[in-house]
Protein backbone atom coordinates (compact mmCIF):
# COMPACT_ATOMS: atom_id res chain seq x y z
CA UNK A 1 62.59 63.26 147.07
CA UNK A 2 59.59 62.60 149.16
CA UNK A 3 56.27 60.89 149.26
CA UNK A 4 52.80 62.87 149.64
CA UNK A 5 49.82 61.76 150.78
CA UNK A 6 46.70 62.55 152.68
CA UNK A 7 46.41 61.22 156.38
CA UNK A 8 44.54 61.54 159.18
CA UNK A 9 45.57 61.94 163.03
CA UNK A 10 44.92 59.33 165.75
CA UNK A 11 45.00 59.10 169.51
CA UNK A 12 47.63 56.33 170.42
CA UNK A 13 46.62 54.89 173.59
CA UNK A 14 42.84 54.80 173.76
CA UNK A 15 40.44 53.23 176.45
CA UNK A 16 36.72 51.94 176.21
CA UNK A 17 35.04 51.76 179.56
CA UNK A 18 32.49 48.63 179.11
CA UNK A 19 29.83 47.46 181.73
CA UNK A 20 31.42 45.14 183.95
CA UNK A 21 27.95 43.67 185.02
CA UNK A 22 23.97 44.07 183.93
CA UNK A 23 22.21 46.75 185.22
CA UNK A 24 20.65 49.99 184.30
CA UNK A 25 22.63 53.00 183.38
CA UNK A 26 22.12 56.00 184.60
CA UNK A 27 22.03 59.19 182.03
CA UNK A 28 26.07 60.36 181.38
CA UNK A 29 26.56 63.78 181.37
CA UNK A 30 29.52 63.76 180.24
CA UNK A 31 29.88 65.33 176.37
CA UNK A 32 32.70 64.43 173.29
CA UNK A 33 35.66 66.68 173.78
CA UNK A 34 35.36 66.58 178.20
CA UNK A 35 38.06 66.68 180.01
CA UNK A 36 38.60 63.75 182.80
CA UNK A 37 41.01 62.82 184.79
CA UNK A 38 42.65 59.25 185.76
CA UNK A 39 40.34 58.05 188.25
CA UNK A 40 37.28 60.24 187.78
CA UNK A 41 33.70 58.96 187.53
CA UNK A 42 32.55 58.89 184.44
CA UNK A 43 29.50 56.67 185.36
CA UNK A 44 26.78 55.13 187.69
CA UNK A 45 25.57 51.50 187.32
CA UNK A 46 22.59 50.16 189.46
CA UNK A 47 22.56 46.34 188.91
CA UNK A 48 19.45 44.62 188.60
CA UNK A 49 18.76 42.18 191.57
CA UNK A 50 17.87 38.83 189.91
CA UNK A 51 21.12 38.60 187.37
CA UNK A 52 23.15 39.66 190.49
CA UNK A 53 21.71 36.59 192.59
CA UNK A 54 22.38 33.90 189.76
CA UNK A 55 25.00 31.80 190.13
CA UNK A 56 26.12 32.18 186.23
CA UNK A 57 26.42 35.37 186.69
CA UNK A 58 28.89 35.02 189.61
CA UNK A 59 30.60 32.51 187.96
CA UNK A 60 30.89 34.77 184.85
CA UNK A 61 32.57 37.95 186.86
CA UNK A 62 35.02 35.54 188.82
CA UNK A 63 35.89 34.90 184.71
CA UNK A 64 35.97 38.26 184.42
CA UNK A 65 38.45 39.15 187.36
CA UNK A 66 40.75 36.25 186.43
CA UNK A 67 40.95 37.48 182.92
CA UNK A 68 41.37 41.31 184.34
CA UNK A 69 43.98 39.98 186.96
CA UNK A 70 45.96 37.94 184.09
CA UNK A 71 46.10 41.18 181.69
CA UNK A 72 47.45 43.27 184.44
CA UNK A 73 50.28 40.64 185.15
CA UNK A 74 50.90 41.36 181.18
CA UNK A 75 50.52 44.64 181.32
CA UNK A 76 53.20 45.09 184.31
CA UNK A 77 55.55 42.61 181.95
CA UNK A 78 55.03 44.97 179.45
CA UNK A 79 56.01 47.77 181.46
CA UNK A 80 59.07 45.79 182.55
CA UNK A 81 60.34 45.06 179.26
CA UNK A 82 59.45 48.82 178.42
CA UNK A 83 61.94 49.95 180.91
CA UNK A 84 65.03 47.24 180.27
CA UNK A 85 64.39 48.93 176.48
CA UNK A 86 64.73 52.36 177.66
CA UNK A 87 67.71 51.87 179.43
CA UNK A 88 69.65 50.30 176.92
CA UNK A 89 68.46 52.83 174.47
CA UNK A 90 69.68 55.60 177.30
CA UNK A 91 73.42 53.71 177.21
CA UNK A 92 73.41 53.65 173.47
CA UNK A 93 72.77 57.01 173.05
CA UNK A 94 75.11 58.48 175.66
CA UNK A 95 77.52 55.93 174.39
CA UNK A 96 77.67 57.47 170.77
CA UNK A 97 77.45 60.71 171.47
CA UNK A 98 80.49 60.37 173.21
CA UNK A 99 82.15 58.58 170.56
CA UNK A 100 80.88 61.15 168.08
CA UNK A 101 82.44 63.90 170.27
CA UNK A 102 86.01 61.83 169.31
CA UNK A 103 84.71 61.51 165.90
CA UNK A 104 84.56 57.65 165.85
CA UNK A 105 80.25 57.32 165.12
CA UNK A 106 78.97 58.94 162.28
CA UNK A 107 76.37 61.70 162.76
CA UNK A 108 73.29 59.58 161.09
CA UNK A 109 74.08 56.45 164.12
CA UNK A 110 74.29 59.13 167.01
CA UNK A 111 70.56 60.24 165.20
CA UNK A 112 69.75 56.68 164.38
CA UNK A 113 70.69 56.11 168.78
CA UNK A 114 68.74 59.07 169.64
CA UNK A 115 65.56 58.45 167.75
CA UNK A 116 65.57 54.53 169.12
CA UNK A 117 65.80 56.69 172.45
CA UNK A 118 62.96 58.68 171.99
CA UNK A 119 60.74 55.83 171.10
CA UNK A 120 61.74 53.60 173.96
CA UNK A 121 60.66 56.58 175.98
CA UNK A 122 57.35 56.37 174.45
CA UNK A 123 56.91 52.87 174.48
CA UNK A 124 57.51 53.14 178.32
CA UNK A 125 54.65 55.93 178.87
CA UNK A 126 52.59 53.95 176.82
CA UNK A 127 53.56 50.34 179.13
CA UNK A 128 52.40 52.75 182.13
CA UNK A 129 49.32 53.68 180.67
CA UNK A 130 48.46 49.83 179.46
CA UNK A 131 49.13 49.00 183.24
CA UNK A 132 47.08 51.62 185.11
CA UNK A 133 44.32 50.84 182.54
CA UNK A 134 44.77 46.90 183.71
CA UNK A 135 44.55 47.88 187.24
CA UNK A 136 41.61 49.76 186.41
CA UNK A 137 40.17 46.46 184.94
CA UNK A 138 40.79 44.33 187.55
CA UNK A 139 39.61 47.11 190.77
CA UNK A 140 36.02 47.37 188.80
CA UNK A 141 36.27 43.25 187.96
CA UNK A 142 36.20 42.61 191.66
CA UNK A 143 33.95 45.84 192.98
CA UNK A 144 31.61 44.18 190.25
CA UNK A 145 31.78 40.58 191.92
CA UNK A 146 31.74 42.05 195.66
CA UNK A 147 28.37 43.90 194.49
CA UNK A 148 27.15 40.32 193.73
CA UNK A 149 28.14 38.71 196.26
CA UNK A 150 26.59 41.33 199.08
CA UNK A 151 23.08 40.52 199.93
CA UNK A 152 20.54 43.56 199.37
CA UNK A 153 20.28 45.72 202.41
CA UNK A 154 17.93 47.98 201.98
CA UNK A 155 18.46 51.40 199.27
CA UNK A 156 19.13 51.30 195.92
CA UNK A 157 23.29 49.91 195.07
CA UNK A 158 25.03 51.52 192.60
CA UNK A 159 28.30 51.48 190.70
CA UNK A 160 30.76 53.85 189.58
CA UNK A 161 32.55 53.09 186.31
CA UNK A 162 35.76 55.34 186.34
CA UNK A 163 38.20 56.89 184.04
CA UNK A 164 41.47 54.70 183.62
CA UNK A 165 43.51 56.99 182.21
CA UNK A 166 43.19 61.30 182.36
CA UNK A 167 42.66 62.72 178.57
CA UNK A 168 39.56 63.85 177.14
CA UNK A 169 36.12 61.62 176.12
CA UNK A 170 36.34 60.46 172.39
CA UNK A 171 33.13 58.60 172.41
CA UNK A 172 29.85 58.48 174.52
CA UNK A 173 28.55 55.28 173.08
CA UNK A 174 25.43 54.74 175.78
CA UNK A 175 24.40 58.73 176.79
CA UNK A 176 20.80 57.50 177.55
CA UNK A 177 19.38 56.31 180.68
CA UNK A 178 18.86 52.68 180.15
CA UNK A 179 19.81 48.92 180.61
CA UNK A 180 22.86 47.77 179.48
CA UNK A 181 24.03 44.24 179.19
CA UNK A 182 27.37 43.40 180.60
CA UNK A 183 30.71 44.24 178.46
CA UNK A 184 28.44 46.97 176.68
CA UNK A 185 30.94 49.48 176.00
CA UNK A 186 29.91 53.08 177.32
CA UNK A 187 32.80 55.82 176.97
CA UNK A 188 35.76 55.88 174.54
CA UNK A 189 38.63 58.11 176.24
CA UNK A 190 42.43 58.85 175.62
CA UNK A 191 45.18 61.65 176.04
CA UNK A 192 44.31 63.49 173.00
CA UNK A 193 47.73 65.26 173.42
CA UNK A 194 49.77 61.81 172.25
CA UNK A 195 48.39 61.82 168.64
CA UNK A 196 49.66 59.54 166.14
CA UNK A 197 49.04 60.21 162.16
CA UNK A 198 47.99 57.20 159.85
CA UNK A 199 48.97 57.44 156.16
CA UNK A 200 47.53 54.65 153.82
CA UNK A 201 50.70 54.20 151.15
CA UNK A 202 50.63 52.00 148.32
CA UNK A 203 53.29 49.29 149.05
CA UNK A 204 55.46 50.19 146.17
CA UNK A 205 55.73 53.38 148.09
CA UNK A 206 55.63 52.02 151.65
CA UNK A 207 58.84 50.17 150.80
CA UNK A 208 61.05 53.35 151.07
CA UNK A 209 59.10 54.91 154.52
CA UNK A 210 61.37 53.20 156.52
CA UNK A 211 61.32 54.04 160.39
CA UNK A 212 62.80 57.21 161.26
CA UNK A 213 62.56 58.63 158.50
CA UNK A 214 62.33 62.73 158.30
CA UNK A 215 57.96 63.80 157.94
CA UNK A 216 56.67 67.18 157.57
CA UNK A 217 52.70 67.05 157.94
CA UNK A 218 51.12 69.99 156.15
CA UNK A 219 47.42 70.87 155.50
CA UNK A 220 46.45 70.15 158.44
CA UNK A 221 44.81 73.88 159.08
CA UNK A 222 47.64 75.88 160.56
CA UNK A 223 49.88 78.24 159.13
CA UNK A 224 53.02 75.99 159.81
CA UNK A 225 54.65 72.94 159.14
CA UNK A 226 55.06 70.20 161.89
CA UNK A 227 57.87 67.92 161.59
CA UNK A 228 57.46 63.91 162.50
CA UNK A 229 59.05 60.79 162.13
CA UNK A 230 57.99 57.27 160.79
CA UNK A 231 57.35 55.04 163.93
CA UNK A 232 56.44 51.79 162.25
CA UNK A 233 55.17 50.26 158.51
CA UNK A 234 52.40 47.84 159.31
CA UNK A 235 53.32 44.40 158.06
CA UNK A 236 49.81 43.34 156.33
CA UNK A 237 48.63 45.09 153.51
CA UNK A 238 44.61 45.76 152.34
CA UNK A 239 42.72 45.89 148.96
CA UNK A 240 41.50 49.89 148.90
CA UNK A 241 39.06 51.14 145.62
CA UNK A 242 40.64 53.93 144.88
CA UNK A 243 38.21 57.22 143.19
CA UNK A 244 38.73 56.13 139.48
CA UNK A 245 37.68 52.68 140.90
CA UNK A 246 40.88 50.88 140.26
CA UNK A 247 41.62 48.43 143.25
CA UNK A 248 45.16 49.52 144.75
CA UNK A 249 47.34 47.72 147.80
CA UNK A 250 47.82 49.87 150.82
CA UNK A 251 49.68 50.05 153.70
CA UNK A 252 49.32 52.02 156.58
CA UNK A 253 52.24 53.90 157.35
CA UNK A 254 52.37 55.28 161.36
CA UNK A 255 53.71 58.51 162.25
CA UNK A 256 54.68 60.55 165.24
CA UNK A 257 54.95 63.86 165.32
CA UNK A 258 57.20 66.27 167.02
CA UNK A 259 56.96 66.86 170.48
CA UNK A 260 54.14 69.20 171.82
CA UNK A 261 56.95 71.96 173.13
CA UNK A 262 58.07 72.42 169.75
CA UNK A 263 55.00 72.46 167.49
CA UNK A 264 53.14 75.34 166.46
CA UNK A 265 50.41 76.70 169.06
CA UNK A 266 47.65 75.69 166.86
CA UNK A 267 48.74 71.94 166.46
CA UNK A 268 47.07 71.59 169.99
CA UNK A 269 44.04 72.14 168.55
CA UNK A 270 43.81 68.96 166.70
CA UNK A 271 42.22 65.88 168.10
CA UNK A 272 41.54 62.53 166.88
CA UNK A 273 40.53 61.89 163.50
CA UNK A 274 41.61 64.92 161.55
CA UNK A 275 43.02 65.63 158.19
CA UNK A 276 46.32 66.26 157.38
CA UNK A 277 48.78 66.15 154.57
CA UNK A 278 52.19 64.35 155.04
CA UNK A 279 55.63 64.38 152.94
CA UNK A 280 57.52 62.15 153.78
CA UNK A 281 61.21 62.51 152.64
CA UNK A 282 63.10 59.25 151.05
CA UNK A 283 65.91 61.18 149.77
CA UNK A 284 67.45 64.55 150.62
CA UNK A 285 70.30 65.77 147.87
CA UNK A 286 71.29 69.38 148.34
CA UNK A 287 71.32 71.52 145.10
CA UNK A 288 69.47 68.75 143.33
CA UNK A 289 68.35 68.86 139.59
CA UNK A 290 64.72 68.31 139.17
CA UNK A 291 62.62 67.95 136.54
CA UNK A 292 58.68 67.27 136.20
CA UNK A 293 57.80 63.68 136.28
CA UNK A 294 56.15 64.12 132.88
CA UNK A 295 59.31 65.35 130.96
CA UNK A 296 60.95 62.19 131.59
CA UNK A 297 60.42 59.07 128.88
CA UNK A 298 62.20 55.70 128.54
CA UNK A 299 64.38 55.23 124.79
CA UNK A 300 64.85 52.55 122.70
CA UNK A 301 68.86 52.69 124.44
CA UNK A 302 69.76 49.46 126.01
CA UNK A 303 66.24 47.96 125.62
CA UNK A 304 64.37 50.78 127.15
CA UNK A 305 66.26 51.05 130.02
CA UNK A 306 67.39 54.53 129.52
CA UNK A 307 65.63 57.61 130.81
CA UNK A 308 65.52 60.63 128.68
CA UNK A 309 64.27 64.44 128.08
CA UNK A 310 63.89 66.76 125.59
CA UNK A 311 65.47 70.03 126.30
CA UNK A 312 64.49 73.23 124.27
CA UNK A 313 68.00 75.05 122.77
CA UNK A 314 67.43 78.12 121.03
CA UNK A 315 64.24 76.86 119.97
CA UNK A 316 64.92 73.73 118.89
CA UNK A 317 64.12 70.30 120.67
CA UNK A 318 67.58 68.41 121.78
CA UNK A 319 67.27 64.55 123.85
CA UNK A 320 69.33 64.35 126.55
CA UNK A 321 69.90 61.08 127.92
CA UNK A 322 69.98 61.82 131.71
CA UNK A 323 70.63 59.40 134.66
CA UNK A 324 67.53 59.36 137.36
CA UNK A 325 68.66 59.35 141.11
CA UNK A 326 64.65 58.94 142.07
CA UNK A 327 61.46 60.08 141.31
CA UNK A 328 58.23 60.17 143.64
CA UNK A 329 54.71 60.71 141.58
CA UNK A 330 55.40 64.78 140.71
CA UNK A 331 59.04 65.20 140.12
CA UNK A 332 62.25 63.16 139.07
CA UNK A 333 66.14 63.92 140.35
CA UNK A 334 68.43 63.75 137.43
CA UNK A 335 71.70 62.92 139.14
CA UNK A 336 73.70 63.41 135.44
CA UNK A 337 73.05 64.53 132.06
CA UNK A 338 71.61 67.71 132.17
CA UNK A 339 72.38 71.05 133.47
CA UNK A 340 70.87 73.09 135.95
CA UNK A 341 68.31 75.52 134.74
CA UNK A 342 67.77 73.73 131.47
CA UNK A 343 64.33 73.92 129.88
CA UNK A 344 62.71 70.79 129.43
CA UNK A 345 59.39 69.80 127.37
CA UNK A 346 56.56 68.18 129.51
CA UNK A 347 54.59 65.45 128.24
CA UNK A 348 56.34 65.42 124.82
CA UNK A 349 54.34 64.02 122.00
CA UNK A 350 55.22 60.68 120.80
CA UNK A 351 56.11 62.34 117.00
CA UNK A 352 58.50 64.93 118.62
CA UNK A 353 61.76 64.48 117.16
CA UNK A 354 65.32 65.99 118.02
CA UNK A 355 66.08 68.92 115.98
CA UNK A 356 62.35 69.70 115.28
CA UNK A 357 61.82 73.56 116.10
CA UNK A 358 59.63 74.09 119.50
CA UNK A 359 57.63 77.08 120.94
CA UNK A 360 56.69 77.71 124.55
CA UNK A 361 52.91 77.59 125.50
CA UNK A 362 51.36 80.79 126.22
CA UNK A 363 49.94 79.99 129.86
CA UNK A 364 46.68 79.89 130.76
């Protein structure tokens, strides 16, 4: 049994490069889709002289280098923490794998150890990232406040706004020449090659996405599938219209996908913001009995708490009362009470009675 639903991909770890002071920007050349690397300019400032020689201002980017200096003490706690995680999840996983070898873990905890693995791993590169991006932060907070600080000696001062992280430019929010006030945000990059896909379930359905579990994302433009796994349900729901205007509550649901070595060529190809289908499987029963959603109905048995079909037997309608092992919004698993291969009559009409003679449908 799974879940379907449209999604759309995401960049994880993304970066906006703001103004750190006033001044006037000089024209970017840079384009959506570039590629940068950590450290590159991406940039030029000149400041304008009178903001730079007000004490407000100074006062404002010694602020601003506190606050930069205080996030990159976070951001290297982060980091920290990041690597404690990954450690233990390292000695977990080596730990049951060797007790599975002896046969004393079951195969789902040695998966259950090796997934928790894999995303201490990428809470680690992600820690990393956070921190160089701090660094960043704080080198341009006090480049920015050594600018104002420096009397004018002759020449036009400028200054460089750089990438904090390598990936490609998302966003060129200020490509004009122009002036910008300070903390105007002027470039969007991230490593478009850590996506993340977004599903928005409806709760009822975000209930049984629980992390790790097994996603194949389809539709998303190549010719095969690309497995994932659920990283994390968001805890706060939202109020989404849906097309037939009926309100529904949502969740979003996020979503990692396999690693780039063992996706399709193609899956490169998709950047940030694309569409994609995902299935995400809640149940997996091999040689499973399904039947269309629509054949099922509940009966008058035990207050309406029975589930039931109508089967077609030599022409004539027979209800089976079958026992339901799940159901998703196209198809229901009928764990006992009818046989495999059975013919079964879809949306049955409320006057359909047992023993009442039945005809197939010529298709359309």
């Amino acid at each position: 049994m799974s879940i379907e639903e449209d999604a759309r991909t995401r960049v994880r770890d993304r970066y906006v490069v703001s103004a750190p002071l006033t001044g006037r920007l000089d024209r970017i050349a840079l384009r959506e889709g570039d590629t940068v690397a950590e450290g590159a300019a991406i940039a030029r400032l000149e400041p304008a002289l009178s903001p730079m020689l007000d004490d407000r201002t100074q006062r404002d980017l010694q602020l601003q280098l506190q606050i930069a200096r205080a996030g990159a003490q976070e951001a290297g706690a982060r980091l920290e923490r990041a690597e404690v995680a990954r450690r233990q999840a390292a000695s977990q996983a080596q730990r049951s794998a060797q007790l599975a070898t002896q046969g004393f873990v079951a195969p789902t905890r040695l998966e259950s150890d090796q997934l928790a693995l894999l995303a201490a791993q990428d809470e680690l590169h992600a820690a990393g990232s956070a921190l160089r991006a701090a660094q960043f932060g704080v080198e341009q907070a006090r480049a920015a406040l050594v600018a104002v600080r420096q009397p004018a000696t002759g020449g036009r001062r400028s200054f460089v706004l750089r990438a904090p992280v390598g990936g490609a430019v998302l966003r060129v929010l200020q490509a004009s020449e122009g002036h910008v006030a300070l903390g105007t945000p002027v470039v969007e990059v991230g490593d478009t090659r850590r996506l993340e896909v977004v599903a928005e379930l409806l709760t009822t359905d975000a209930l049984q996405a629980l992390p790790g579990r097994r996603v194949v994302i389809e539709r998303w433009g190549g010719p095969a599938k690309v497995e994932g796994r659920v990283r994390r349900v968001e805890p706060a729901a939202f109020t989404k219209v849906s097309a037939l205007g009926v309100e529904e509550q949502r969740v979003r649901v996020l979503i990692d996908p396999t690693a780039e070595d063992r996706a399709p060529a193609e899956w490169r190809a998709v950047g940030d913001g694309f569409r994609v289908g995902v299935r995400i499987v809640t149940l997996s029963e091999p040689a499973a009995v399904k039947v269309p959603v629509s054949a099922v109905f509940p009966t008058a048995r035990d207050g309406g708490a029975s589930q039931a079909v109508f089967t077609v037997e030599e022409g004539v309608a027979r209800q089976r009362i079958v026992e339901l092992g799940g159901r998703n919004g196209s198809e229901a698993w009928v764990r006992s009470g009818l046989a495999a291969g059975s013919v079964v009559v879809v949306y049955p009409p409320a006057g359909l009675q047992p023993g009442q003679r039945v005809q197939a449908r010529p298709a359309d």
